[in-house]
PDB file of N, CA and C in Angstrom:
ATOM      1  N   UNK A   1     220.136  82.061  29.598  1.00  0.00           N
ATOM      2  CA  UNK A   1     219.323  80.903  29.937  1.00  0.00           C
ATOM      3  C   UNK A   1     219.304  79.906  28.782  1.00  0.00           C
ATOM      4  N   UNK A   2     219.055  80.395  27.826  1.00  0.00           N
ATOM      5  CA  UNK A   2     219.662  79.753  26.418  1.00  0.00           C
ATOM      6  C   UNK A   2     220.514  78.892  26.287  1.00  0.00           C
ATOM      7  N   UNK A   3     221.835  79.605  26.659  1.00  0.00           N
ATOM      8  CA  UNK A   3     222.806  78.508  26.529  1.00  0.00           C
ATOM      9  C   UNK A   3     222.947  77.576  27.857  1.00  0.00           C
ATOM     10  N   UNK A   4     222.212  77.869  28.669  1.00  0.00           N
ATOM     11  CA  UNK A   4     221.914  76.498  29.255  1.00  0.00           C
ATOM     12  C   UNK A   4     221.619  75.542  28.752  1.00  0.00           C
ATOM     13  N   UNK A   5     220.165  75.714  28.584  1.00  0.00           N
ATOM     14  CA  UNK A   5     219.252  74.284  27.874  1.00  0.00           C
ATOM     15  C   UNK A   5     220.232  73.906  26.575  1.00  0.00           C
ATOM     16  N   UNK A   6     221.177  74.861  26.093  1.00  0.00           N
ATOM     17  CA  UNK A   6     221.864  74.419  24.947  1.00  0.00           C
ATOM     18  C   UNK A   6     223.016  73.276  25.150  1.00  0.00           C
ATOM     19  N   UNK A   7     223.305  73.811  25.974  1.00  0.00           N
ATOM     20  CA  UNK A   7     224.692  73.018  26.828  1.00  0.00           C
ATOM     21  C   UNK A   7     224.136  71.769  27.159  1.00  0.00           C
ATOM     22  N   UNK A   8     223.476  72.042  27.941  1.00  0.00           N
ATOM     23  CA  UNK A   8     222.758  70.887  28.849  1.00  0.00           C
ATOM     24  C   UNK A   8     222.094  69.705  28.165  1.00  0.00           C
ATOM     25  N   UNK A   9     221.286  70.150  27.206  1.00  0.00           N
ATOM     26  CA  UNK A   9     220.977  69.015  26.032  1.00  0.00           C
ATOM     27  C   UNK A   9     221.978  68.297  24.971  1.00  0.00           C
ATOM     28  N   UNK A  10     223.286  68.980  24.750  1.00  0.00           N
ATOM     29  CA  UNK A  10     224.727  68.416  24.109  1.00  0.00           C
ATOM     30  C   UNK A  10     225.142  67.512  25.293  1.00  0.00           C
ATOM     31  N   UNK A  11     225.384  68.031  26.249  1.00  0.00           N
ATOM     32  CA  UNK A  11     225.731  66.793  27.571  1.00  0.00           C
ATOM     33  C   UNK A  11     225.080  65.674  27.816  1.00  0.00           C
ATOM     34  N   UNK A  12     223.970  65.608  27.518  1.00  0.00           N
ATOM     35  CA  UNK A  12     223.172  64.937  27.651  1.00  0.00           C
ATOM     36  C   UNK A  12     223.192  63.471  26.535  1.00  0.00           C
ATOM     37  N   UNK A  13     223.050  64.519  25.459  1.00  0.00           N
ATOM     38  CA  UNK A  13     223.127  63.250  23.767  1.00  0.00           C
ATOM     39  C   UNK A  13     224.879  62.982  23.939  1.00  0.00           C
ATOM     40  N   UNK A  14     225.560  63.719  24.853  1.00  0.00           N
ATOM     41  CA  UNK A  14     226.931  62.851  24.376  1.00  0.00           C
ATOM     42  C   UNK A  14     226.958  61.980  25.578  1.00  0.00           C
ATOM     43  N   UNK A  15     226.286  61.840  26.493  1.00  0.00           N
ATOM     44  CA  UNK A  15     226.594  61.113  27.297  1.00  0.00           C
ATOM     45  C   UNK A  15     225.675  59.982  27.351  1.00  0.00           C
ATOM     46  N   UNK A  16     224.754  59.566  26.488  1.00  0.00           N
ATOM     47  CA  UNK A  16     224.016  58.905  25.687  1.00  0.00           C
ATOM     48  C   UNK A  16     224.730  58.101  25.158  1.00  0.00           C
ATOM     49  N   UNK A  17     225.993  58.480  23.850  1.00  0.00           N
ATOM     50  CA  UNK A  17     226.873  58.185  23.167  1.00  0.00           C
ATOM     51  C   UNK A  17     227.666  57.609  23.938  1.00  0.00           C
ATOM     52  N   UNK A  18     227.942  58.066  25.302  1.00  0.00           N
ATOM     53  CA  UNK A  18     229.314  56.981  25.788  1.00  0.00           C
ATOM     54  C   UNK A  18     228.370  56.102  26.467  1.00  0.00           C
ATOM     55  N   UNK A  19     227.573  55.966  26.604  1.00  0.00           N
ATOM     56  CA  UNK A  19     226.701  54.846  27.627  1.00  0.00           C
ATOM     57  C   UNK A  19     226.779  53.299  26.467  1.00  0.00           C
ATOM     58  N   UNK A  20     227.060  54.239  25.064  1.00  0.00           N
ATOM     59  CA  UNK A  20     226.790  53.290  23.891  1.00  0.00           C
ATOM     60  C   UNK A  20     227.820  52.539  24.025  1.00  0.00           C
ATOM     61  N   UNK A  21     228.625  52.916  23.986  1.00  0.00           N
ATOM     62  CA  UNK A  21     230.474  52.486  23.737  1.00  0.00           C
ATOM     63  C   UNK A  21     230.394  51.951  25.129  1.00  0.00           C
ATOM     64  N   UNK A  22     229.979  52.057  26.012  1.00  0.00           N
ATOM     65  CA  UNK A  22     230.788  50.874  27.333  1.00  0.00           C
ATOM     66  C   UNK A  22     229.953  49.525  27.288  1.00  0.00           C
ATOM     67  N   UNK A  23     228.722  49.695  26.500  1.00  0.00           N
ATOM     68  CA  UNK A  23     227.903  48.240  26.328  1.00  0.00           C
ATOM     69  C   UNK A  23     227.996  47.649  25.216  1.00  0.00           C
ATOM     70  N   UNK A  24     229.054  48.357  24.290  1.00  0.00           N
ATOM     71  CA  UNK A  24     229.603  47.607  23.097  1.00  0.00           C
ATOM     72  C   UNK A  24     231.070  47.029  23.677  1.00  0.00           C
ATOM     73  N   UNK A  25     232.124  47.578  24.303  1.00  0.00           N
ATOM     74  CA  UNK A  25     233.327  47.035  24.853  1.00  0.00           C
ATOM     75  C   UNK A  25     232.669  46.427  25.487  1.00  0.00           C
ATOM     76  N   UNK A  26     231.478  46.074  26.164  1.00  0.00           N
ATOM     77  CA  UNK A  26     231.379  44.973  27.448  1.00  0.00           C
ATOM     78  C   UNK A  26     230.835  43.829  26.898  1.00  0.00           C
ATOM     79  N   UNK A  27     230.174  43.875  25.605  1.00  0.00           N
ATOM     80  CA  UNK A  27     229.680  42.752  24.743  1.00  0.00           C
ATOM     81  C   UNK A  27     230.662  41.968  24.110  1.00  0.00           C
ATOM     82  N   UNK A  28     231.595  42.646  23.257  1.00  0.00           N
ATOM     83  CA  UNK A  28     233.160  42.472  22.707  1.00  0.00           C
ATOM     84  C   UNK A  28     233.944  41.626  23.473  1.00  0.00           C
ATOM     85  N   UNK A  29     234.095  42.042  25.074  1.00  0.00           N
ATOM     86  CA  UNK A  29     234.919  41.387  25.794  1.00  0.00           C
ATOM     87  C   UNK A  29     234.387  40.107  26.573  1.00  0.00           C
ATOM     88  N   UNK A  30     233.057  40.619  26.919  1.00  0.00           N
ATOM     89  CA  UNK A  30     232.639  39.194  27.079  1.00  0.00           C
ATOM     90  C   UNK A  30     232.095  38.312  25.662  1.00  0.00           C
ATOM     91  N   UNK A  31     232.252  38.159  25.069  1.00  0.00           N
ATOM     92  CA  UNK A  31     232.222  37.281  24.427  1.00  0.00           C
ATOM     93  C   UNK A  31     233.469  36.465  23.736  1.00  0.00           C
ATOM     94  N   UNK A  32     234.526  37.084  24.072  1.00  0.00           N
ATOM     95  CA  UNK A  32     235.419  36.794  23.653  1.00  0.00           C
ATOM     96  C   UNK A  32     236.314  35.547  24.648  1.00  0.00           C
ATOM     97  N   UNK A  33     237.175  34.389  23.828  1.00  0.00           N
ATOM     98  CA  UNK A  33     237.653  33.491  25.240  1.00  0.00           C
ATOM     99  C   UNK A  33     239.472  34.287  25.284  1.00  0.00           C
ATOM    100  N   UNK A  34     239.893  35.001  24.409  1.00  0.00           N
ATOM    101  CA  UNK A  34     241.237  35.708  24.746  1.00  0.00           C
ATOM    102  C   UNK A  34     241.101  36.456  25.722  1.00  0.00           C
ATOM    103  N   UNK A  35     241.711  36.909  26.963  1.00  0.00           N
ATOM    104  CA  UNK A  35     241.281  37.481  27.809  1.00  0.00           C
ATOM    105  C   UNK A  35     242.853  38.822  27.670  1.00  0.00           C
ATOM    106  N   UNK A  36     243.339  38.482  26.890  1.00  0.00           N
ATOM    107  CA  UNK A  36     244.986  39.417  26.555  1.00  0.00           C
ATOM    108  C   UNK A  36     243.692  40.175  26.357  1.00  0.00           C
ATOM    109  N   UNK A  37     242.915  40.464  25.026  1.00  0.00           N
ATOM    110  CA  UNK A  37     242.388  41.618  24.526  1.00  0.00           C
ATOM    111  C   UNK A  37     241.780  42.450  25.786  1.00  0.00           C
ATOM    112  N   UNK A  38     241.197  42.028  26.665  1.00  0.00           N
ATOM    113  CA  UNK A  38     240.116  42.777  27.725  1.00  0.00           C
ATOM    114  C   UNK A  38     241.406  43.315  28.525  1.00  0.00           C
ATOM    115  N   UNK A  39     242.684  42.947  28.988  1.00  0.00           N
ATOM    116  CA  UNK A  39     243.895  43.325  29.450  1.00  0.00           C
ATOM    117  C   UNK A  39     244.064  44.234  28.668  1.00  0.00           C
ATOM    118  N   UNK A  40     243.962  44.000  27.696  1.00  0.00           N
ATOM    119  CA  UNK A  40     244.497  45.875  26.406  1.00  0.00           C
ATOM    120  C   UNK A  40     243.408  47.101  26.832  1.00  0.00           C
ATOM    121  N   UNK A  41     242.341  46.082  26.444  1.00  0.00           N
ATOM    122  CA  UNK A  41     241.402  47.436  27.202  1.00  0.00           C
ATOM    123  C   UNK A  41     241.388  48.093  28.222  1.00  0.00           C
ATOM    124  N   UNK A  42     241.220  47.442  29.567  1.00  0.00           N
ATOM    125  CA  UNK A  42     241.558  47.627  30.978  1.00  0.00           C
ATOM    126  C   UNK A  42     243.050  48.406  30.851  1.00  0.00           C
ATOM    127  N   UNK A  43     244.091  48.458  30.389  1.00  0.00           N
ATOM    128  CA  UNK A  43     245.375  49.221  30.305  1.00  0.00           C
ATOM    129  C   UNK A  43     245.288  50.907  29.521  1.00  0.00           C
ATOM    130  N   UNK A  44     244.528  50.293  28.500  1.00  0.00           N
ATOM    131  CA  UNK A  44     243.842  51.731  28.033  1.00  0.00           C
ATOM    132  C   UNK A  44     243.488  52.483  28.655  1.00  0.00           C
ATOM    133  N   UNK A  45     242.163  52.167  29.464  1.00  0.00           N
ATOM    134  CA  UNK A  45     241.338  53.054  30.214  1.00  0.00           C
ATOM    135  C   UNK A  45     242.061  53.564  31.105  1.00  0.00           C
ATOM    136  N   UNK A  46     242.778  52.816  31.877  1.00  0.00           N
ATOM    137  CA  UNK A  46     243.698  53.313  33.075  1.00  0.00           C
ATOM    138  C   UNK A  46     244.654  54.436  32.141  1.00  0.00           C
ATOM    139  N   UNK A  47     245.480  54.415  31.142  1.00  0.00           N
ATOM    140  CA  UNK A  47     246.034  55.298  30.822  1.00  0.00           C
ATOM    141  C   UNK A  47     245.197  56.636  30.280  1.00  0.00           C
ATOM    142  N   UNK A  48     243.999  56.403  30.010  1.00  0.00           N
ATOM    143  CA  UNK A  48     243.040  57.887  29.696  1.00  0.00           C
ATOM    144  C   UNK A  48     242.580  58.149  30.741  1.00  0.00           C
ATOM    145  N   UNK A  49     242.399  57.505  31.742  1.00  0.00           N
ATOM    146  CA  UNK A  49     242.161  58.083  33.183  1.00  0.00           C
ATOM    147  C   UNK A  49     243.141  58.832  33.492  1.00  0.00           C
ATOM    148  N   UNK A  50     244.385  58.467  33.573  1.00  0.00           N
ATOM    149  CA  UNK A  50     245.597  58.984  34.345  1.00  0.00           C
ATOM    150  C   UNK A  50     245.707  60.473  33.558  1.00  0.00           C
ATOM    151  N   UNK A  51     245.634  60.637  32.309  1.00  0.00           N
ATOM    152  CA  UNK A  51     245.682  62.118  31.973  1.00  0.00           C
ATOM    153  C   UNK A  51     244.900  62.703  32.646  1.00  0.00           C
ATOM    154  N   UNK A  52     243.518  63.133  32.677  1.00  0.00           N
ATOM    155  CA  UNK A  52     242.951  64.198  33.324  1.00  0.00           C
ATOM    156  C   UNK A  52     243.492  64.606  34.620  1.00  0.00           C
ATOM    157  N   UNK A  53     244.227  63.265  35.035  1.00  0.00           N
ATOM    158  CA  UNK A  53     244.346  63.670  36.456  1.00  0.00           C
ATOM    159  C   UNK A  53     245.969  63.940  36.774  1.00  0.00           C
ATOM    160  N   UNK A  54     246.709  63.800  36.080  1.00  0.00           N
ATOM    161  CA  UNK A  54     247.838  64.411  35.764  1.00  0.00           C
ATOM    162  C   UNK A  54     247.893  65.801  35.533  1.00  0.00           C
ATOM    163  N   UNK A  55     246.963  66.266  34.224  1.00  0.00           N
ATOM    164  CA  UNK A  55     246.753  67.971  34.543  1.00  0.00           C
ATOM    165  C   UNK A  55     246.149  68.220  35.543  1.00  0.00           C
ATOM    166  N   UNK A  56     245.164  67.788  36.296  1.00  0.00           N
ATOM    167  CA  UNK A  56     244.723  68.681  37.203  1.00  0.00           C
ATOM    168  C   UNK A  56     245.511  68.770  38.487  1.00  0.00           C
ATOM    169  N   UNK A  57     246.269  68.212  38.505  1.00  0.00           N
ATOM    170  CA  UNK A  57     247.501  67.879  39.426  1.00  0.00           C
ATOM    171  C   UNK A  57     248.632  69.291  39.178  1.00  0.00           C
ATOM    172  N   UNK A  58     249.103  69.045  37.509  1.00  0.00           N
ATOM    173  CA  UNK A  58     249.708  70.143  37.665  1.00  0.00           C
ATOM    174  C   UNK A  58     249.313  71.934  37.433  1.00  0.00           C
ATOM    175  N   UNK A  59     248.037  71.758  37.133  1.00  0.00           N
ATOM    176  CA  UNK A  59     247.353  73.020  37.265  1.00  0.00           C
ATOM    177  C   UNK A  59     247.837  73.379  39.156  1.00  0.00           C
ATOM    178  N   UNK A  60     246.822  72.231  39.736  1.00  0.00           N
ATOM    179  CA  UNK A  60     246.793  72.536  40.933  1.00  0.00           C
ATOM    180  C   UNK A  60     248.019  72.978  41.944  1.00  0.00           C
ATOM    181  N   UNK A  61     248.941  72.629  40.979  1.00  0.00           N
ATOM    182  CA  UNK A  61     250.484  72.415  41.705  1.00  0.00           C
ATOM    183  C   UNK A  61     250.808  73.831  41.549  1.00  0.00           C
ATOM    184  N   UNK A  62     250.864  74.638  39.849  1.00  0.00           N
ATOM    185  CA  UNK A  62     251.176  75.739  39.451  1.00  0.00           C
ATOM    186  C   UNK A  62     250.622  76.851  40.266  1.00  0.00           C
ATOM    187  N   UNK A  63     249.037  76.518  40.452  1.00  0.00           N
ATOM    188  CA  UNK A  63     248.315  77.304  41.216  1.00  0.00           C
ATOM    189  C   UNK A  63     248.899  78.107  42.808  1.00  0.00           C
ATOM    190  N   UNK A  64     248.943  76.360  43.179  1.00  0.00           N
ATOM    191  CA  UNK A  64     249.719  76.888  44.488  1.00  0.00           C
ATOM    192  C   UNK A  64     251.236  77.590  44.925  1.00  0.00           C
ATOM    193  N   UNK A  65     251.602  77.170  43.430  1.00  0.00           N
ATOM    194  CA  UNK A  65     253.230  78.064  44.086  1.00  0.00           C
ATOM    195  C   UNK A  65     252.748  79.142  43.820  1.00  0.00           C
ATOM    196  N   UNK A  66     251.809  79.561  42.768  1.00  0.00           N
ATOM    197  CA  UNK A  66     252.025  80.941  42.455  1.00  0.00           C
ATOM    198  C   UNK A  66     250.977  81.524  43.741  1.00  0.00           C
ATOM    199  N   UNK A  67     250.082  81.090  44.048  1.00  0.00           N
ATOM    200  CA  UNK A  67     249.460  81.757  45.500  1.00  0.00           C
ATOM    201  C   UNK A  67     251.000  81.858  46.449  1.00  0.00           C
ATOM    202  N   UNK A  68     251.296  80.811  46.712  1.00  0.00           N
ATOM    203  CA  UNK A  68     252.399  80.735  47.913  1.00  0.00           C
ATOM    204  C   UNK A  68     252.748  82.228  47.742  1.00  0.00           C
ATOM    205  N   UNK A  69     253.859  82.440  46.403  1.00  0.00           N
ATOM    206  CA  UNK A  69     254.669  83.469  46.193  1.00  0.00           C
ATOM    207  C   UNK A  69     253.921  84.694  46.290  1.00  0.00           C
ATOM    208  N   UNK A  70     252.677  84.743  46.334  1.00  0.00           N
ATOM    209  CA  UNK A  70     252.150  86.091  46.224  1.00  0.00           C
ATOM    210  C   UNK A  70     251.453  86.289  47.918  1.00  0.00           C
ATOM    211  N   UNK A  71     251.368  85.276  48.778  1.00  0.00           N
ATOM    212  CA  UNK A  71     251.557  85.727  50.379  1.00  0.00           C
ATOM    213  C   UNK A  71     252.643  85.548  50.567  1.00  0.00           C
ATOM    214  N   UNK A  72     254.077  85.303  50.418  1.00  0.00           N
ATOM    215  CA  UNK A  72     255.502  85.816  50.425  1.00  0.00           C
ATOM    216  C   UNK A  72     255.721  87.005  50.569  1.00  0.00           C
ATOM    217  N   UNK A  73     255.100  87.437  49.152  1.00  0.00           N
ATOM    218  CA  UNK A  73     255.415  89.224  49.022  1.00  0.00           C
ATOM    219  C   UNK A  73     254.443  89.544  49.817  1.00  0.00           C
ATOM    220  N   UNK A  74     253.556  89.725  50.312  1.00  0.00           N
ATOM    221  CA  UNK A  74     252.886  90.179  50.961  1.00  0.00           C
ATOM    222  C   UNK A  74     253.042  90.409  52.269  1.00  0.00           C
ATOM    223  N   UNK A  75     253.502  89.297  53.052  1.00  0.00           N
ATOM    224  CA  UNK A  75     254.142  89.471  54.660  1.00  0.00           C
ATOM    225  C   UNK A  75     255.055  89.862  54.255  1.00  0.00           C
ATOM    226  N   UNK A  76     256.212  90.007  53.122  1.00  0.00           N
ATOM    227  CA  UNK A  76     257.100  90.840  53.529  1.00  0.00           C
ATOM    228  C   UNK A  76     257.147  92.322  53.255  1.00  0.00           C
ATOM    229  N   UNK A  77     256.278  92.707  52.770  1.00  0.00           N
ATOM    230  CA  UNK A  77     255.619  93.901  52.361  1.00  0.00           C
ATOM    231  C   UNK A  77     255.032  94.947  53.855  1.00  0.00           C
ATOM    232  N   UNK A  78     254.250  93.925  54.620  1.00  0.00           N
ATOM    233  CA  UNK A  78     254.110  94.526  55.762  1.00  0.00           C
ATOM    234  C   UNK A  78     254.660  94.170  57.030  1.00  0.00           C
ATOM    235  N   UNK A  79     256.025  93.477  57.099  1.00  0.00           N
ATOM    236  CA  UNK A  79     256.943  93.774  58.015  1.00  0.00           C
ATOM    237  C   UNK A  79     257.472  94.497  57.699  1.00  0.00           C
ATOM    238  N   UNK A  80     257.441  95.301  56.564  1.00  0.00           N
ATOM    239  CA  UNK A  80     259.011  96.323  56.164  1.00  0.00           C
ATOM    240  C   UNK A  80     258.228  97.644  56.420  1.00  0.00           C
TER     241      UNK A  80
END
């Protein structure tokens, strides 16, 4: 139960911390009249987005062949 409230209160103060950082990039960019820079940013984010979801893609991918292959052996296990 411990490391609940332990966990749960670190999640909490770090997600505190990023609430910080998106109202500092949003101050930065709007105030700014270059609009290239807010394009760098916006390209960023999209590329740290795209990782998480790239692994979980190929987790999910690995996952499934290796299920597939293991009901393979299995129906052919009990037709024989």
């Amino acid at each position: 139960m411990k490391q609940k409230i332990v966990l749960f209160i670190i999640s909490f103060l770090l997600f505190l911390e990023m609430g910080a950082q998106c109202a500092m990039c949003r101050a930065v960019l709007e105030s700014g009249e270059d609009q290239s820079a807010a394009e760098g940013i916006n390209d960023g984010i999209m590329f740290l987005m795209a990782i998480p979801y790239i692994l979980v893609a190929v987790v999910g991918f690995y996952v499934y062949r290796t299920y597939g292959k293991n009901q393979k052996s299995k129906n052919t296990d009990i037709n024989l």
